[in-house]
C-alpha atoms as a PDB file:
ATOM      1  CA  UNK A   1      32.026 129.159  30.053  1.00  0.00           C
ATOM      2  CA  UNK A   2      35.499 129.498  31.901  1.00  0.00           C
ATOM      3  CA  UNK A   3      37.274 132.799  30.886  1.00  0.00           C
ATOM      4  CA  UNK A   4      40.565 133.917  32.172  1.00  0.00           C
ATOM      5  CA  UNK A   5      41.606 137.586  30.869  1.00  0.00           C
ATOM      6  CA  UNK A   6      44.768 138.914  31.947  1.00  0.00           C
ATOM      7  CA  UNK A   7      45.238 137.023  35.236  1.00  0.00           C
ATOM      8  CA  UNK A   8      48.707 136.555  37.050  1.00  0.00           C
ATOM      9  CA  UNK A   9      49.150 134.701  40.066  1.00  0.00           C
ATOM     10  CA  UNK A  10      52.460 135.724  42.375  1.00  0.00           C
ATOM     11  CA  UNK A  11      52.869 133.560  45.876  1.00  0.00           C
ATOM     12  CA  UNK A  12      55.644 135.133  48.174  1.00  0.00           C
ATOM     13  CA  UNK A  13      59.340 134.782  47.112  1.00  0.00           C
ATOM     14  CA  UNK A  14      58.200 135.974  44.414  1.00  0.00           C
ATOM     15  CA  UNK A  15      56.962 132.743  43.070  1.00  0.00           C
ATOM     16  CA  UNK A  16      55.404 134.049  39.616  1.00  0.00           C
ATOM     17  CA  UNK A  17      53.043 130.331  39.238  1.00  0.00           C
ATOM     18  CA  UNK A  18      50.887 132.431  36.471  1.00  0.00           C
ATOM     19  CA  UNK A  19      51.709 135.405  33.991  1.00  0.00           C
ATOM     20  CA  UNK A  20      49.266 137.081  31.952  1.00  0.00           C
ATOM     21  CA  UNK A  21      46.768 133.734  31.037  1.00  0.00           C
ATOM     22  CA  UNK A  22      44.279 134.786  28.641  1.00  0.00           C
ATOM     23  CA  UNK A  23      41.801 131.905  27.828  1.00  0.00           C
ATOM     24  CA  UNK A  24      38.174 131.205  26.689  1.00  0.00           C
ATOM     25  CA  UNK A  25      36.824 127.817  27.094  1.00  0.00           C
ATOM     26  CA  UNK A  26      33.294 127.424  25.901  1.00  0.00           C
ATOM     27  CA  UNK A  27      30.386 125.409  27.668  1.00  0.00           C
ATOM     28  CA  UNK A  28      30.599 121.588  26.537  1.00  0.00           C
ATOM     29  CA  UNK A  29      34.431 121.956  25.349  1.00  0.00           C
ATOM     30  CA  UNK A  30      36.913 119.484  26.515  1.00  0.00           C
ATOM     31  CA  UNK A  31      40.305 121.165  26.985  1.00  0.00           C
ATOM     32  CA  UNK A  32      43.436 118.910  28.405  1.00  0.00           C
ATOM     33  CA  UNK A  33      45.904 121.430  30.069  1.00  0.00           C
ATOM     34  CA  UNK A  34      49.671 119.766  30.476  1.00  0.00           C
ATOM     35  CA  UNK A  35      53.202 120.728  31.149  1.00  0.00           C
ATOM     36  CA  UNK A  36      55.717 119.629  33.884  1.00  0.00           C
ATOM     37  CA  UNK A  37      55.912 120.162  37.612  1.00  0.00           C
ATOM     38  CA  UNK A  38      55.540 123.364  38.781  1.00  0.00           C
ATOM     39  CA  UNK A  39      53.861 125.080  35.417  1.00  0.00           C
ATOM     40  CA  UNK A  40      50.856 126.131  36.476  1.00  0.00           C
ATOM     41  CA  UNK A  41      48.519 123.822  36.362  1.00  0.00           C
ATOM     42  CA  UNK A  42      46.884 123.027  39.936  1.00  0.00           C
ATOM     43  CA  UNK A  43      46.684 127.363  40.280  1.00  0.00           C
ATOM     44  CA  UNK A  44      45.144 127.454  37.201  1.00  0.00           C
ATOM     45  CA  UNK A  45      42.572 124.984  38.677  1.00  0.00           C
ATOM     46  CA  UNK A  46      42.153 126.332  42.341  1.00  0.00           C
ATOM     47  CA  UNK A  47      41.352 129.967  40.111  1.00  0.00           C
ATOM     48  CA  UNK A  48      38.796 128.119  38.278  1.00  0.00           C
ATOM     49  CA  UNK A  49      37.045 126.793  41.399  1.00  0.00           C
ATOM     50  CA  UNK A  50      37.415 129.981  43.067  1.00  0.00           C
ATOM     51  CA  UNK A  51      39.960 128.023  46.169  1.00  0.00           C
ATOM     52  CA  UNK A  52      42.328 130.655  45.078  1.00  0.00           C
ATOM     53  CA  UNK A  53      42.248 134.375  43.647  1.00  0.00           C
ATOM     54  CA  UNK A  54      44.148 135.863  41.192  1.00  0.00           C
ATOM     55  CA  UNK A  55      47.047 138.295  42.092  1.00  0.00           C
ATOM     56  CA  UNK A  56      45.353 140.381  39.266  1.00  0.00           C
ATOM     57  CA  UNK A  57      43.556 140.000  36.459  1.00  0.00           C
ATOM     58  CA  UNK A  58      39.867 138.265  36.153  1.00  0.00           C
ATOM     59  CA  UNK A  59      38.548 134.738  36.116  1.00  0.00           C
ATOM     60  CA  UNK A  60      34.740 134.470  35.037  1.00  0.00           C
ATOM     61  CA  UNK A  61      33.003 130.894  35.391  1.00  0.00           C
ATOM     62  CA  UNK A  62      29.343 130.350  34.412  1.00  0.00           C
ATOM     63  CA  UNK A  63      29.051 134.306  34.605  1.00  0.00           C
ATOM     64  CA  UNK A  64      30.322 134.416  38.008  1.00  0.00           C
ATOM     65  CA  UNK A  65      33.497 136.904  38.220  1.00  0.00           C
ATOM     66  CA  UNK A  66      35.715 135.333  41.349  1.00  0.00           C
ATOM     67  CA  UNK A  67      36.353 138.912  42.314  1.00  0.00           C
ATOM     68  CA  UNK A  68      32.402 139.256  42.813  1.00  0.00           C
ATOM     69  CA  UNK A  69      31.992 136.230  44.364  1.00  0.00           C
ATOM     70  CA  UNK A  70      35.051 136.347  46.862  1.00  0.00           C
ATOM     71  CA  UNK A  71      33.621 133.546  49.128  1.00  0.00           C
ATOM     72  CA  UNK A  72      31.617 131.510  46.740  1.00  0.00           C
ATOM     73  CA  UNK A  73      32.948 128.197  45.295  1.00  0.00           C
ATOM     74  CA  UNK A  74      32.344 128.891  41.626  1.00  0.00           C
ATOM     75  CA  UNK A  75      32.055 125.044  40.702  1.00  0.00           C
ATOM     76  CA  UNK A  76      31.204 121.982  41.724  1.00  0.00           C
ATOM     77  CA  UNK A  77      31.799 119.655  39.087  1.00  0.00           C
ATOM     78  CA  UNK A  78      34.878 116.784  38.865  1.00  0.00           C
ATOM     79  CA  UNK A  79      38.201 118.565  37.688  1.00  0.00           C
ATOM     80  CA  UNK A  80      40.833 115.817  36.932  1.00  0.00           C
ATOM     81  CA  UNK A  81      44.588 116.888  36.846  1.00  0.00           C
ATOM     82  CA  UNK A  82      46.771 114.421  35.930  1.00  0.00           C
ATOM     83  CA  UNK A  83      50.696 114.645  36.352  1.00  0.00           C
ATOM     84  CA  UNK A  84      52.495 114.898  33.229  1.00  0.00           C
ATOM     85  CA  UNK A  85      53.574 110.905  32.597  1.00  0.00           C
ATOM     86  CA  UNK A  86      56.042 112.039  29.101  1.00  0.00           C
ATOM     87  CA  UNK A  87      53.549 109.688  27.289  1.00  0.00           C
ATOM     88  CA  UNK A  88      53.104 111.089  23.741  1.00  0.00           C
ATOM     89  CA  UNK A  89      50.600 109.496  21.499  1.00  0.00           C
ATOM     90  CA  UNK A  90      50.482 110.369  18.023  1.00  0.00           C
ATOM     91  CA  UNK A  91      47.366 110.909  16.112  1.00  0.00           C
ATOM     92  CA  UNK A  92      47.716 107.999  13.968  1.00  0.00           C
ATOM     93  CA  UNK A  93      47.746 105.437  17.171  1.00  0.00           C
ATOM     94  CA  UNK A  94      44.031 107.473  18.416  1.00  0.00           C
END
């Protein structure tokens, strides 16, 4: 189980690369996270595997809260990230 509740990640400038993700991903679903360059996505990963922290806000994997476990690597399982090509595939061509 990966949760995110009220998490926001701020870098200096202020660089703002997550506001207020609230999520709930279940053990054995299969999510695909997308958007362009410079959305989110790669923080939202390094939070999951605990190679970054939340500027606030709480990320829980397998039961493990990354505040809790500040120097822990949460995971170790394959994450894939894949830029965002523009392909779009309908349903009907699955």
């Amino acid at each position: 189980m990966i949760q995110f509740s009220h998490v926001y990640k701020t870098y200096p400038g202020p660089n703002h690369a997550l506001k207020n993700i609230s999520l709930l991903i279940s053990k054995g679903e299969l999510v695909f996270i997308t958007g362009p360059s410079g959305a989110g996505k790669t923080t939202l990963f390094r939070m999951i595997s605990a190679y970054d922290k939340p500027t606030s806000g709480s990320v829980t994997v397998a039961q493990k809260n990354s505040h809790n476990h500040a120097e822990e690597v949460l995971i170790e399982a394959p994450i894939e990230c894949l830029p965002d090509s523009g392909l779009k595939i309908e349903p009907s061509e699955m």
